[in-house]
N, C-alpha and C. Protein backbone atom coordinates (compact mmCIF):
# COMPACT_ATOMS: atom_id res chain seq x y z
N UNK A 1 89.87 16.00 64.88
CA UNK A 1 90.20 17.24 64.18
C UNK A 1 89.97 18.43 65.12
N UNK A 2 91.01 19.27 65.32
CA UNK A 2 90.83 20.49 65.95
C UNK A 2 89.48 21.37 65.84
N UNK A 3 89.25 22.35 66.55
CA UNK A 3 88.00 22.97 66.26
C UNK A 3 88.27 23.96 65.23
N UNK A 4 87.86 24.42 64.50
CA UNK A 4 88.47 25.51 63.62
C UNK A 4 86.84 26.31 63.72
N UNK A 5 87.15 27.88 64.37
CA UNK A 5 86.20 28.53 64.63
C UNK A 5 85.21 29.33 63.27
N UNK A 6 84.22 29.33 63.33
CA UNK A 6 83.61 29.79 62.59
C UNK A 6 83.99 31.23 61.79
N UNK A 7 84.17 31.32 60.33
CA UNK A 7 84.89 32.68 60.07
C UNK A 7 83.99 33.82 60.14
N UNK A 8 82.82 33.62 60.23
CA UNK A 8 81.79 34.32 60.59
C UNK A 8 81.89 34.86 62.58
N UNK A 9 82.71 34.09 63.21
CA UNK A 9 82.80 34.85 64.01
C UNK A 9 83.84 35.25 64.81
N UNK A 10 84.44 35.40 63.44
CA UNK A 10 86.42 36.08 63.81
C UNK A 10 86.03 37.74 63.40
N UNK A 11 87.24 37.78 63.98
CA UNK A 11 86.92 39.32 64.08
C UNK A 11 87.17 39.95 62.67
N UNK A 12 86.52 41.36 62.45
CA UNK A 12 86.85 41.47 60.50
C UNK A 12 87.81 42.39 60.67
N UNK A 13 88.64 43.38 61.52
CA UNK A 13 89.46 43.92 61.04
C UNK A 13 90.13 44.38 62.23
N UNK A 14 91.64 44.69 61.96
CA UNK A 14 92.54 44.99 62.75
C UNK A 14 92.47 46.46 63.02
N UNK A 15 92.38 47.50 63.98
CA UNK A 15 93.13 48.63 63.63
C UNK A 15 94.41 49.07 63.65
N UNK A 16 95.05 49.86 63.17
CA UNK A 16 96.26 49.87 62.88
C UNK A 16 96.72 51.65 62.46
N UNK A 17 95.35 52.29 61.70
CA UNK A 17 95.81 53.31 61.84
C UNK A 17 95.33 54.16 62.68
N UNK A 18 95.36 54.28 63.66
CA UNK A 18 94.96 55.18 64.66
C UNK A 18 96.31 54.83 65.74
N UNK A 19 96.07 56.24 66.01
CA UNK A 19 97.62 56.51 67.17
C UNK A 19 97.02 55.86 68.66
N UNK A 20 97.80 55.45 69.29
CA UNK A 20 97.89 55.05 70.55
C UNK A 20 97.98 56.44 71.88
N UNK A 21 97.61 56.04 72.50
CA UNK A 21 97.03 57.04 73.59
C UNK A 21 98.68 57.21 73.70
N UNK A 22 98.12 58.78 74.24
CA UNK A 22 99.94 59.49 74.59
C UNK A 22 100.64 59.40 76.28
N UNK A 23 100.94 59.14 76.36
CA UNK A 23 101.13 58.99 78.55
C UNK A 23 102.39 58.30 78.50
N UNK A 24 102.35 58.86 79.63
CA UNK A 24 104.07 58.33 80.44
C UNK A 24 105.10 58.79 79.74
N UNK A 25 104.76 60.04 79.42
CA UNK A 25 105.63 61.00 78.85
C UNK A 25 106.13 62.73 79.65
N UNK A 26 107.18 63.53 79.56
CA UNK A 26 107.28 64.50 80.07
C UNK A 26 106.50 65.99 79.26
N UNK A 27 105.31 66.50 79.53
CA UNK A 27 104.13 67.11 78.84
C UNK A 27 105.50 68.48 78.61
N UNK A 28 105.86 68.63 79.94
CA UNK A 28 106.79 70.04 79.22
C UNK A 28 108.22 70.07 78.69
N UNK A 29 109.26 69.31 78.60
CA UNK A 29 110.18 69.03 77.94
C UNK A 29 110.07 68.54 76.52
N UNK A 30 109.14 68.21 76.24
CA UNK A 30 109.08 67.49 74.87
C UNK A 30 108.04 68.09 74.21
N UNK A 31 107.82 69.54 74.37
CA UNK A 31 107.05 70.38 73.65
C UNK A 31 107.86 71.48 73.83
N UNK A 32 108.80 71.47 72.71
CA UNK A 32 110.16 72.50 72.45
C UNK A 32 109.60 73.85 72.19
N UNK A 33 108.29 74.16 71.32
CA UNK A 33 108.00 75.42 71.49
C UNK A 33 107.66 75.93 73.17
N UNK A 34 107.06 75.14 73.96
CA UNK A 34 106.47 75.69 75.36
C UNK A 34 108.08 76.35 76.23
N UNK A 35 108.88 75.11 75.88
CA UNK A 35 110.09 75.46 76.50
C UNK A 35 111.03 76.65 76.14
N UNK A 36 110.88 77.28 74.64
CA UNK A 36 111.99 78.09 74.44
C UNK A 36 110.75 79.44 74.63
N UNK A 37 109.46 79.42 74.91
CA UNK A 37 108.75 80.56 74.98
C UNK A 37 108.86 80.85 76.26
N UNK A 38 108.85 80.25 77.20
CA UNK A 38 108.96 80.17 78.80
C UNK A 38 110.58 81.13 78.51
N UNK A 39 111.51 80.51 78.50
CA UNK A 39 112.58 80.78 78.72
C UNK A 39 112.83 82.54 77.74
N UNK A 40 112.28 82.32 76.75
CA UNK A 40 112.09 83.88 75.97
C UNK A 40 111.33 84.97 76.69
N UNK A 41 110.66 84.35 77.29
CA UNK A 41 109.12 85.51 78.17
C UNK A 41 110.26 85.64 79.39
N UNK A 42 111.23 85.37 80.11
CA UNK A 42 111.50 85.92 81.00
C UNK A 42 111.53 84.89 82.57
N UNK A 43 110.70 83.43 81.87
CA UNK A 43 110.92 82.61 82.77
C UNK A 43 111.47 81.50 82.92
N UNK A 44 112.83 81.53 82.68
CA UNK A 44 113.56 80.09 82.49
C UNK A 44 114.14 79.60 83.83
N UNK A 45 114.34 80.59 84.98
CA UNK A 45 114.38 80.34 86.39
C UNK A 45 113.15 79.28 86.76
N UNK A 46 112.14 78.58 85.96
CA UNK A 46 110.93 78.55 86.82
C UNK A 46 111.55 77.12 85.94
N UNK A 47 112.44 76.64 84.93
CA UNK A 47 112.34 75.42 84.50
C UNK A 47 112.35 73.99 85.06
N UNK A 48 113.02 73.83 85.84
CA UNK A 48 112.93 72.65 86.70
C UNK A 48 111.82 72.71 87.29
N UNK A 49 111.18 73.69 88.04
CA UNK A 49 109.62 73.17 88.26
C UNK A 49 108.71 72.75 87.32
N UNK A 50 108.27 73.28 86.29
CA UNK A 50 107.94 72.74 84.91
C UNK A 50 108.04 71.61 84.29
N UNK A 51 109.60 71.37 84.68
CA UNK A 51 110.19 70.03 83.96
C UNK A 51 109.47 68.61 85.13
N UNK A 52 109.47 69.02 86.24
CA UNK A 52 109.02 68.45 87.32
C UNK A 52 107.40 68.21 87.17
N UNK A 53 106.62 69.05 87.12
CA UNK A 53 105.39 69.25 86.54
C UNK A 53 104.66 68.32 85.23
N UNK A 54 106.20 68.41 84.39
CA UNK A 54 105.36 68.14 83.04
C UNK A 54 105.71 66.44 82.97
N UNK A 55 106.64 66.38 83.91
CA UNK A 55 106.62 64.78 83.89
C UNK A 55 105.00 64.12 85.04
N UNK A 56 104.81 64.75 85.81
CA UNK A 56 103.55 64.17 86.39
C UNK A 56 102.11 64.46 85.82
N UNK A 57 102.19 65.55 84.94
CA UNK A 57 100.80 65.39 84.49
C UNK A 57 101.02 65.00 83.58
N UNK A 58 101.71 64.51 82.77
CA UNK A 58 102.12 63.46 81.54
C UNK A 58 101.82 62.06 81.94
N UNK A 59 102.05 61.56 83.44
CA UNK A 59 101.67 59.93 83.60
C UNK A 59 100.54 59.51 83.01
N UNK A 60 100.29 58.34 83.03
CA UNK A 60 99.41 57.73 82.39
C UNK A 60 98.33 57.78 83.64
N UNK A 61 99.00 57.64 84.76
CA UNK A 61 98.10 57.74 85.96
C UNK A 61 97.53 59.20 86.16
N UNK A 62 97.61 60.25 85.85
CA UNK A 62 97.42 61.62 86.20
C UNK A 62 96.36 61.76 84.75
N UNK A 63 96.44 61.60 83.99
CA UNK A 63 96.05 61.27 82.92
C UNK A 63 94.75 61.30 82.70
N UNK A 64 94.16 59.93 83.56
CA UNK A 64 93.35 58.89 83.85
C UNK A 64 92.35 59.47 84.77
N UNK A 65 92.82 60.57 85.71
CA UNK A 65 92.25 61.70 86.61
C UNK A 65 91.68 62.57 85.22
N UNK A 66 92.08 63.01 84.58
CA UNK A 66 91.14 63.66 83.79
C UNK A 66 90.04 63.13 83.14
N UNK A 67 90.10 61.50 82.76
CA UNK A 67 89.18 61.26 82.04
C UNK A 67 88.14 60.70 83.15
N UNK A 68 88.60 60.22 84.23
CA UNK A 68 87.58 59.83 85.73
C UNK A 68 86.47 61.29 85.95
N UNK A 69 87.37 62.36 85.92
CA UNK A 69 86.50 63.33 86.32
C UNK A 69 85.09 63.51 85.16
N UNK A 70 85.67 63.78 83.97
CA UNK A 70 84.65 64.10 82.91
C UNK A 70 83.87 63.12 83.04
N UNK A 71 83.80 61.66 83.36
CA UNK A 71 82.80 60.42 83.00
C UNK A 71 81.89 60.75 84.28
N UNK A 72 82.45 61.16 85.39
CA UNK A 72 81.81 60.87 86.60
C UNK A 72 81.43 62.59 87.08
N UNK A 73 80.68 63.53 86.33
CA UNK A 73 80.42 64.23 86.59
C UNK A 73 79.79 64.69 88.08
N UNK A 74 79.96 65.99 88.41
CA UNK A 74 79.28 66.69 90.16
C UNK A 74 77.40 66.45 89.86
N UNK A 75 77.48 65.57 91.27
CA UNK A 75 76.20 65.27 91.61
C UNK A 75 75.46 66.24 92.43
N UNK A 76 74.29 66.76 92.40
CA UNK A 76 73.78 67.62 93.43
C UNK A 76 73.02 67.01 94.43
N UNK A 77 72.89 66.83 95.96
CA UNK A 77 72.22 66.25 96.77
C UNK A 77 71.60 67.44 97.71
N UNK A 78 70.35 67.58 97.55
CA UNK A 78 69.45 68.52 97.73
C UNK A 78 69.13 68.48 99.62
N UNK A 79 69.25 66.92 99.80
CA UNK A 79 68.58 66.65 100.82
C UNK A 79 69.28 65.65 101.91
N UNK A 80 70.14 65.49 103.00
CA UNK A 80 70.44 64.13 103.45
C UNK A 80 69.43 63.46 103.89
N UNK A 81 69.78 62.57 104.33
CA UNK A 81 69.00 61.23 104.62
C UNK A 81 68.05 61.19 105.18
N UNK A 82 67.98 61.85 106.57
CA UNK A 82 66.91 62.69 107.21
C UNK A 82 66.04 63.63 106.65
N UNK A 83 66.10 63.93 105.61
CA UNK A 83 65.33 65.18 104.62
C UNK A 83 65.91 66.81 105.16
N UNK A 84 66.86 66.83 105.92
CA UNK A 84 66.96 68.01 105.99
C UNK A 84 67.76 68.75 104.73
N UNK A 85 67.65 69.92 104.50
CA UNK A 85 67.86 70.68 103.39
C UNK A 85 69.82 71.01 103.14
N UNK A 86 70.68 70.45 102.37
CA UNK A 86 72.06 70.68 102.54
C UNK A 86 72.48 71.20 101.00
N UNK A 87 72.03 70.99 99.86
CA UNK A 87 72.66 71.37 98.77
C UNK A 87 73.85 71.72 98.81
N UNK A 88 74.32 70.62 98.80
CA UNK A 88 75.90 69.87 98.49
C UNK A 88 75.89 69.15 97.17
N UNK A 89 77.19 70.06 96.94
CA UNK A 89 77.64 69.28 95.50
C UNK A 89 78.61 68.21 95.70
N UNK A 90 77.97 67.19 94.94
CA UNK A 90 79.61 66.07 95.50
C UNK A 90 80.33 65.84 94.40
N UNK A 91 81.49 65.86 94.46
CA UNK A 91 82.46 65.62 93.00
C UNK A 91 83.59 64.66 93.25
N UNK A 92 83.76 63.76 92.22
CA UNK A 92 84.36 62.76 92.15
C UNK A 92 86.06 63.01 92.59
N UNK A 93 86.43 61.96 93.34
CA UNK A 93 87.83 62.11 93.89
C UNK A 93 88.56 62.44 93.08
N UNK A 94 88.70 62.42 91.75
CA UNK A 94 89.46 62.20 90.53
C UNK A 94 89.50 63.91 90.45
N UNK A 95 88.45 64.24 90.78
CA UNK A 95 88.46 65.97 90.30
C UNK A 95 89.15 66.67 92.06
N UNK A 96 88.76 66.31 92.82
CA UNK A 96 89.27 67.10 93.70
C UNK A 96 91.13 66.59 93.74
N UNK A 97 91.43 65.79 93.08
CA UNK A 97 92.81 65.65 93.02
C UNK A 97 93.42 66.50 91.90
N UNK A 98 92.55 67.05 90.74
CA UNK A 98 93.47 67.53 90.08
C UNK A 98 93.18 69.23 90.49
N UNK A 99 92.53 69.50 91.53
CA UNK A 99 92.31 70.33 92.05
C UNK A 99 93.39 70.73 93.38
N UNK A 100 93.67 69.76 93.73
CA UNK A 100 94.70 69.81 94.93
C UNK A 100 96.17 69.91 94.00
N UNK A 101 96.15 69.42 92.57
CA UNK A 101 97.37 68.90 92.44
C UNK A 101 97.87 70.46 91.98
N UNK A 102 96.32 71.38 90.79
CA UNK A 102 96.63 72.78 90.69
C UNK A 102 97.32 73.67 91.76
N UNK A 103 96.73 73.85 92.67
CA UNK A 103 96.59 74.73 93.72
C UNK A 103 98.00 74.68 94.26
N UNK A 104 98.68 72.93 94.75
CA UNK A 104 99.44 72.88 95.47
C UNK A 104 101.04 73.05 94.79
N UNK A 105 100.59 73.24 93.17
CA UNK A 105 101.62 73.91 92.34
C UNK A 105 101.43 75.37 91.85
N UNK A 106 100.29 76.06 92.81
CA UNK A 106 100.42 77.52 92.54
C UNK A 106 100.00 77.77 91.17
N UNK A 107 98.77 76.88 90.42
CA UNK A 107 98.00 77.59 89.69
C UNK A 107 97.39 78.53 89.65
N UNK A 108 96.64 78.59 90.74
CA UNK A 108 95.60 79.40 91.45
C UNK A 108 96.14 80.70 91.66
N UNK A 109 97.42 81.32 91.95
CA UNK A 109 98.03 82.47 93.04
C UNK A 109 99.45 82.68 92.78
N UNK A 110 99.63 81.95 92.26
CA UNK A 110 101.36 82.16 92.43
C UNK A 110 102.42 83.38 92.26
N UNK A 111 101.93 84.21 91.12
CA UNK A 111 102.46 85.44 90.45
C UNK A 111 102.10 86.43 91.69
N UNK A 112 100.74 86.23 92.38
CA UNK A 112 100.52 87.07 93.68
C UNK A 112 101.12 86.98 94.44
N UNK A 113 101.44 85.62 95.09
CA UNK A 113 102.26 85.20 96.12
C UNK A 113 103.71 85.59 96.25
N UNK A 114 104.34 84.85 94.70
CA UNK A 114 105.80 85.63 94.74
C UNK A 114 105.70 86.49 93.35
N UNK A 115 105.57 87.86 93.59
CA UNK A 115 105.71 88.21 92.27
C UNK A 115 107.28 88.56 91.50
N UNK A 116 107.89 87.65 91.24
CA UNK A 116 108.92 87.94 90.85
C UNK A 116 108.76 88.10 88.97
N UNK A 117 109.85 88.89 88.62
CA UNK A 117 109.82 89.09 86.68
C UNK A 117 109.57 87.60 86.10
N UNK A 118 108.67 87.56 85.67
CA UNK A 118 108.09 85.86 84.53
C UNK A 118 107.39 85.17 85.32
N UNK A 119 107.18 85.44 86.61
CA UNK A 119 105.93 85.08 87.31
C UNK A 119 104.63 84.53 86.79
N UNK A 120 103.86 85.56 85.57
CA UNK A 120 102.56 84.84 84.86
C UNK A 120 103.32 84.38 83.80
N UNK A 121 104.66 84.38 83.58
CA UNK A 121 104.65 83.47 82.31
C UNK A 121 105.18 81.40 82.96
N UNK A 122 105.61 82.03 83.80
CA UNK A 122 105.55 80.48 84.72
C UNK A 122 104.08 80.15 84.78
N UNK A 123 102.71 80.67 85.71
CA UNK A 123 101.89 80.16 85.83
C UNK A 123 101.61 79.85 84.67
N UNK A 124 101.34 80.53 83.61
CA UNK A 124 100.53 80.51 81.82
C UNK A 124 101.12 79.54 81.79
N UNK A 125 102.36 79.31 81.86
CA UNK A 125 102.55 77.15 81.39
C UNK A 125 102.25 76.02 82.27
N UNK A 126 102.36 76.42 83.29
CA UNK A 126 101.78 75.46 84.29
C UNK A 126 100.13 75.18 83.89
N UNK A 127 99.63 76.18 83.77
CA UNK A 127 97.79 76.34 83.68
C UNK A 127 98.12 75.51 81.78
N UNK A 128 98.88 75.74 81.13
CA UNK A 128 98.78 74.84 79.69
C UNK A 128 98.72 73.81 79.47
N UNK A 129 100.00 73.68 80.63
CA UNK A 129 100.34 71.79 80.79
C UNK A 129 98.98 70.90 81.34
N UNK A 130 98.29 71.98 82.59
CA UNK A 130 97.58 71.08 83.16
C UNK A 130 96.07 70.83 81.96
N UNK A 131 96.01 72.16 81.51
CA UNK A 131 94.22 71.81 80.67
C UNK A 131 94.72 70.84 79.72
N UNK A 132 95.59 70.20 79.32
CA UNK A 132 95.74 69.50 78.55
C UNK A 132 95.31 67.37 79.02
N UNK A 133 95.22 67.78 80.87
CA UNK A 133 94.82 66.44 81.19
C UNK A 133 93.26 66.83 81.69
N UNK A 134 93.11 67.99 81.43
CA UNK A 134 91.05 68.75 82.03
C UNK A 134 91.25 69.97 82.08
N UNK A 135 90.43 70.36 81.25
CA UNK A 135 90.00 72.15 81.21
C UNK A 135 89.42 72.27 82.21
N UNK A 136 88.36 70.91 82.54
CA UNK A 136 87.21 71.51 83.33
C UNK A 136 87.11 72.45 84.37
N UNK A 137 88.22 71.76 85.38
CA UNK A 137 88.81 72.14 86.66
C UNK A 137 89.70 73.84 86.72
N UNK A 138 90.10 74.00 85.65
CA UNK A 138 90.55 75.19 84.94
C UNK A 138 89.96 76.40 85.28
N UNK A 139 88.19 76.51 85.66
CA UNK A 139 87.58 77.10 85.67
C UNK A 139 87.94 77.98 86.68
N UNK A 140 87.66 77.21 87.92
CA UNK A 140 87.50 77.47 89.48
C UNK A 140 89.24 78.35 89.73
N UNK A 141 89.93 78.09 89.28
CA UNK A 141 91.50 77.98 89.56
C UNK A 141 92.04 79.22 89.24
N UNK A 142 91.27 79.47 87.55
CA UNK A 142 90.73 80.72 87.00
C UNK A 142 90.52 81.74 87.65
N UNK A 143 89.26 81.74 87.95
CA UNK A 143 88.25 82.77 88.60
C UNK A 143 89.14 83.10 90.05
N UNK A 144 89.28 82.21 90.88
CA UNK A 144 90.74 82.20 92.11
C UNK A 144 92.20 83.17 91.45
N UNK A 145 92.61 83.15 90.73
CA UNK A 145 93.47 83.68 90.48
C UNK A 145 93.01 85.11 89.87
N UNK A 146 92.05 85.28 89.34
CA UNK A 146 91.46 86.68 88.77
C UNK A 146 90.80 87.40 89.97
N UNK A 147 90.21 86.91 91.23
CA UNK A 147 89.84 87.13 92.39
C UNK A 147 91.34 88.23 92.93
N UNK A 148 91.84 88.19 92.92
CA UNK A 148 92.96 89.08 93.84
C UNK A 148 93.45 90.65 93.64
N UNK A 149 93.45 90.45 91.85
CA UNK A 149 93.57 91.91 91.66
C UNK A 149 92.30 93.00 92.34
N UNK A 150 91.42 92.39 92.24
CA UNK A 150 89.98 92.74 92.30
C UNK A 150 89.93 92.62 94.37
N UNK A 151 90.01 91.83 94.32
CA UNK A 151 90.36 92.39 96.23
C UNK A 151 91.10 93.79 96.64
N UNK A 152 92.43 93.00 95.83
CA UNK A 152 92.97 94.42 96.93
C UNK A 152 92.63 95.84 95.63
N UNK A 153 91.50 96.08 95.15
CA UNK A 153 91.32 97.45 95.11
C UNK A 153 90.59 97.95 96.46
N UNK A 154 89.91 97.40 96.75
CA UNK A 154 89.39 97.11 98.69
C UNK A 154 90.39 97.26 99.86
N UNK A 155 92.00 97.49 99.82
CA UNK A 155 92.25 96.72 100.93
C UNK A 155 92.05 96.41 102.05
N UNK A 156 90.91 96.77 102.58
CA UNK A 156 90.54 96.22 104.19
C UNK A 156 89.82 94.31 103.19
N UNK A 157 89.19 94.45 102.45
CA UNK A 157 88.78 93.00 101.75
C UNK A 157 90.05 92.15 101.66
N UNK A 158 91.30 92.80 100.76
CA UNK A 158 92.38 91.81 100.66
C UNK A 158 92.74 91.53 102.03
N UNK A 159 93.01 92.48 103.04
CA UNK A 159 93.74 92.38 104.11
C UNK A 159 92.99 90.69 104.90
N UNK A 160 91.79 91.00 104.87
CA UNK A 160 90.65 89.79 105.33
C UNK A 160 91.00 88.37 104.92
N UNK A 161 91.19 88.26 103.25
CA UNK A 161 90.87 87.06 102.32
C UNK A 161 91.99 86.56 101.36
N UNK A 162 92.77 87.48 101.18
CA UNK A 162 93.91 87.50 100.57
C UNK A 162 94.67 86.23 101.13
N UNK A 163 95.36 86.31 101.97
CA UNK A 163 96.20 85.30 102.65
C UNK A 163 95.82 83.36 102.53
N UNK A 164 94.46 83.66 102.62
CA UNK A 164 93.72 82.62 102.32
C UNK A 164 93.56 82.32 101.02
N UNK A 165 93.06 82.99 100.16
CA UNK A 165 92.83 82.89 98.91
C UNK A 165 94.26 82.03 98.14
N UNK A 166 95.63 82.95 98.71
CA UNK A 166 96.93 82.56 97.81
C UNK A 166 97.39 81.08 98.39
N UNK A 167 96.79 80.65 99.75
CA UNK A 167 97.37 79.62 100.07
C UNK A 167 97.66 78.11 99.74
N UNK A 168 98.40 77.69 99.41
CA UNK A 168 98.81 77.05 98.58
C UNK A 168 98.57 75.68 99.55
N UNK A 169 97.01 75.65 99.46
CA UNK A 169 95.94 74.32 100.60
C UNK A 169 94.81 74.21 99.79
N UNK A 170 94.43 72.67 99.20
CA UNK A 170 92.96 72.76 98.64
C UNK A 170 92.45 72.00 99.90
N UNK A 171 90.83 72.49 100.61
CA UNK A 171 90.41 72.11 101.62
C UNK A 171 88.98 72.19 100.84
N UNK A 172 88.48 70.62 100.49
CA UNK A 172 87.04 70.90 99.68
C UNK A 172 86.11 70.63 101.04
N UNK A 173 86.54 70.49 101.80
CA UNK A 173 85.51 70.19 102.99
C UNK A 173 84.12 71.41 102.98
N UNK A 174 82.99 70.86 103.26
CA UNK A 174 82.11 71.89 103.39
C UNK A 174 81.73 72.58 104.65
N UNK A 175 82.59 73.43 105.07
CA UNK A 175 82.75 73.99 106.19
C UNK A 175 82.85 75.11 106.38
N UNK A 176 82.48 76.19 106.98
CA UNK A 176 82.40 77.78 107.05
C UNK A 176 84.18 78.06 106.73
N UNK A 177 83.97 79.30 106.03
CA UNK A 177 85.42 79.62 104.98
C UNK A 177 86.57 79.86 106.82
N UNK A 178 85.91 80.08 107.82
CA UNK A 178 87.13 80.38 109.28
C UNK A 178 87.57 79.02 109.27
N UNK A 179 86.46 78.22 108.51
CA UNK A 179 87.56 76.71 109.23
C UNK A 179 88.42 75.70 107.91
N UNK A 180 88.17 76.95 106.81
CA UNK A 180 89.34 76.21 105.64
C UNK A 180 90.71 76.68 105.90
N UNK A 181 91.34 75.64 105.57
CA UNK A 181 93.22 75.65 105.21
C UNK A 181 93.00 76.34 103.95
N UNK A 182 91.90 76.78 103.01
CA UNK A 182 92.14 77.45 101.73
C UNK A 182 91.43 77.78 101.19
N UNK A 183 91.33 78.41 100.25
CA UNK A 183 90.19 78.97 99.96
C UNK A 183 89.85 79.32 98.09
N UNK A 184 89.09 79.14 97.25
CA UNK A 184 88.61 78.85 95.89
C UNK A 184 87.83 80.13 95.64
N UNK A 185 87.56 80.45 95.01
CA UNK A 185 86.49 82.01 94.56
C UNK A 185 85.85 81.98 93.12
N UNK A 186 84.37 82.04 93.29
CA UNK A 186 83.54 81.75 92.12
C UNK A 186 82.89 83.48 91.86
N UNK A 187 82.98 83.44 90.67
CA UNK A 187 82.26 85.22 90.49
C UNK A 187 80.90 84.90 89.56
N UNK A 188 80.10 85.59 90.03
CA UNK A 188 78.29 85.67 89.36
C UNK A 188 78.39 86.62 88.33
N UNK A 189 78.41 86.08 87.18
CA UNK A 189 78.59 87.00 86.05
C UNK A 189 77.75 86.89 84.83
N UNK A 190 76.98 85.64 85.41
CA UNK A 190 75.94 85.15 84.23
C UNK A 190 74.64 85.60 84.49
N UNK A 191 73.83 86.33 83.82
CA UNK A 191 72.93 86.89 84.59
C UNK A 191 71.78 86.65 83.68
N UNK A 192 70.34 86.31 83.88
CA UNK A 192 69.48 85.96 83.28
C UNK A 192 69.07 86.75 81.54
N UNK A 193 69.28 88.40 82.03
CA UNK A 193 69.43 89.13 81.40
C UNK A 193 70.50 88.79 79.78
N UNK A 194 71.77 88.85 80.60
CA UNK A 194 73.21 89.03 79.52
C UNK A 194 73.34 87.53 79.19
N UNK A 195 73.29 86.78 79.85
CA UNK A 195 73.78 85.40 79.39
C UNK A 195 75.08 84.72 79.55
N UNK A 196 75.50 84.26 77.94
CA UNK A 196 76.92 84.27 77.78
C UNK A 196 77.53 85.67 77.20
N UNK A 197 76.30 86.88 77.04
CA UNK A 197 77.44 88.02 76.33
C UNK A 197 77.35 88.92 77.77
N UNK A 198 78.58 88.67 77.95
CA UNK A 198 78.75 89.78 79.43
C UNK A 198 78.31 90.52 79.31
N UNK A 199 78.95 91.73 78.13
CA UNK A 199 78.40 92.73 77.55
C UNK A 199 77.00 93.37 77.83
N UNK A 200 75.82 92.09 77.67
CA UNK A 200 74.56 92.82 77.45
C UNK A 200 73.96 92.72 79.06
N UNK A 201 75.08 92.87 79.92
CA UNK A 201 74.72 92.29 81.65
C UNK A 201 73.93 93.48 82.35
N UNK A 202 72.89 93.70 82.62
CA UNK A 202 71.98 94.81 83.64
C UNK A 202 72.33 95.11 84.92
N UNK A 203 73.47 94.46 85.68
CA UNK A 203 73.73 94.61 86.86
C UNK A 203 74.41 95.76 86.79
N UNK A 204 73.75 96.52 88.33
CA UNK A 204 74.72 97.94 88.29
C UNK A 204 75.39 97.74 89.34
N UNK A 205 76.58 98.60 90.05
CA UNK A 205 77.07 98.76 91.39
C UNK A 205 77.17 99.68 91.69
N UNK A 206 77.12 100.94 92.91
CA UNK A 206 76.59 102.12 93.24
C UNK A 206 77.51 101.60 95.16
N UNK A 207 78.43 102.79 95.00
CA UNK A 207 78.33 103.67 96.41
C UNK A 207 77.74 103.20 98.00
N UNK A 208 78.23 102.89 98.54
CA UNK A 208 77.22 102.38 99.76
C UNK A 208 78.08 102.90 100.96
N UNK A 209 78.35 104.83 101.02
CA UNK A 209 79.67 105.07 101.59
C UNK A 209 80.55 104.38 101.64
N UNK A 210 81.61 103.96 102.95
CA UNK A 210 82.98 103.37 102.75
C UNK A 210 83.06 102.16 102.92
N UNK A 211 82.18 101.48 102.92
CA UNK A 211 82.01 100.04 102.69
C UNK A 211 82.03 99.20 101.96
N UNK A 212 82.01 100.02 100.62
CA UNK A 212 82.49 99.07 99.42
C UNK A 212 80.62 99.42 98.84
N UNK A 213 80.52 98.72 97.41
CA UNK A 213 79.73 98.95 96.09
C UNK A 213 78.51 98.23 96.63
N UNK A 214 77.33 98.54 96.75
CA UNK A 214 75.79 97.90 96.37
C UNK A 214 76.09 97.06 95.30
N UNK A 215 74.98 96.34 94.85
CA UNK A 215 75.07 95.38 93.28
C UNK A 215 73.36 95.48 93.77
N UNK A 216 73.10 95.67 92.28
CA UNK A 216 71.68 95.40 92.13
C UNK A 216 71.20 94.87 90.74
N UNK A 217 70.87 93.49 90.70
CA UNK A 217 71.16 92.71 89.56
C UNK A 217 70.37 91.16 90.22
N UNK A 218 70.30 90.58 89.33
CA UNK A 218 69.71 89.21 89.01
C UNK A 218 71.25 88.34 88.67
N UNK A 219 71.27 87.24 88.84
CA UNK A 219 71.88 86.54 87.87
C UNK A 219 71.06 84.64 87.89
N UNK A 220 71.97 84.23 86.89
CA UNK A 220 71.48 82.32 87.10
C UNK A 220 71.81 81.45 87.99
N UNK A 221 71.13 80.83 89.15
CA UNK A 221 71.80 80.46 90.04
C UNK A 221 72.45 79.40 89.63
């Protein structure tokens, strides 16, 4: 007689209603509101890049980069091997790819770079499509792209950093900024004081003749 397995250790239930993961799909063609707002705002010249776009961060493989990054969070290594002092952050390949993949589609800069009419309404969907496979990375890409207006009120600063900043190169290497292909920009805005309410922030900036503003302030490292 055949074995007939114990019903005690069959499985008790199927699922069935829960949806199946979404991938290997085109993220911006098949979200008809993204497409007729693009094209209403002034940027329907930018569609084939988009359409191009929304089929790769739609793979199942690109996908899979978002959820690698979140599981495998940035490690801090205080010390190499030798004990000398390096505080290096290391972050998982998964994140510096969707970091290369931003940048090298002009998340970061693009409206600066070419400012043509629908310029931020091209980036605003590009930056939609992508937080939809990681916000996380969102951050840095952010702050990089809000970095420029804020330069060239300086321009001897833009003239310096600008060129670098828009370049459309992610170089995570940890190497003095003369020897990056590109360049990322983080702003100190959290301050022990204010917190998360900007608002209640104590930092002042003051005059330092033509050299640009003092800052005299604390923040969280």
């Amino acid at each position: 007689m055949p074995h007939q397995p114990s019903r005690h250790c069959a499985e008790s239930h199927e699922v069935f209603n829960v949806s199946s993961e979404l991938a290997d799909y085109n993220m911006y063609v098949q979200d008809r509101a993204l497409v007729e707002a693009v094209a209403r705002e002034g940027a329907a010249w930018a569609h084939e890049k988009l359409d191009r776009f929304g089929s790769l961060v739609g793979s199942a493989g690109h996908m899979e980069l978002g959820a690698l990054a979140n599981r495998h969070g940035p490690e801090l290594d205080t010390h190499d091997r030798f004990g000398r002092r390096i505080d290096l952050v290391r972050y998982h390949p998964a994140y510096h790819t969707l970091m290369q993949t931003s940048i090298e589609h002009g998340l970061h800069a693009s409206p600066w770079a070419d400012p043509r009419p629908g310029a931020h309404v091209a980036r605003a969907a590009h930056c939609y499509l992508h937080s939809q496979v990681d916000a996380g990375h969102g951050c840095p890409i952010t702050m990089t792209f809000a970095a420029i207006p804020s330069l060239r009120s300086t321009p001897e600063l833009a003239q310096e950093w600008e060129s670098r900043i828009t370049a459309a190169a992610y170089d995570p290497r940890n190497v003095p900024v003369a020897e990056k292909r590109g360049l990322t920009v983080g702003m100190a805005m959290t301050e022990k004081q204010g917190g998360s309410d900007v608002r209640a922030n104590t930092t002042r900036a003051y005059p330092v003749g033509q050299s640009g503003p003092g800052v005299n302030g604390g923040r969280i490292p």
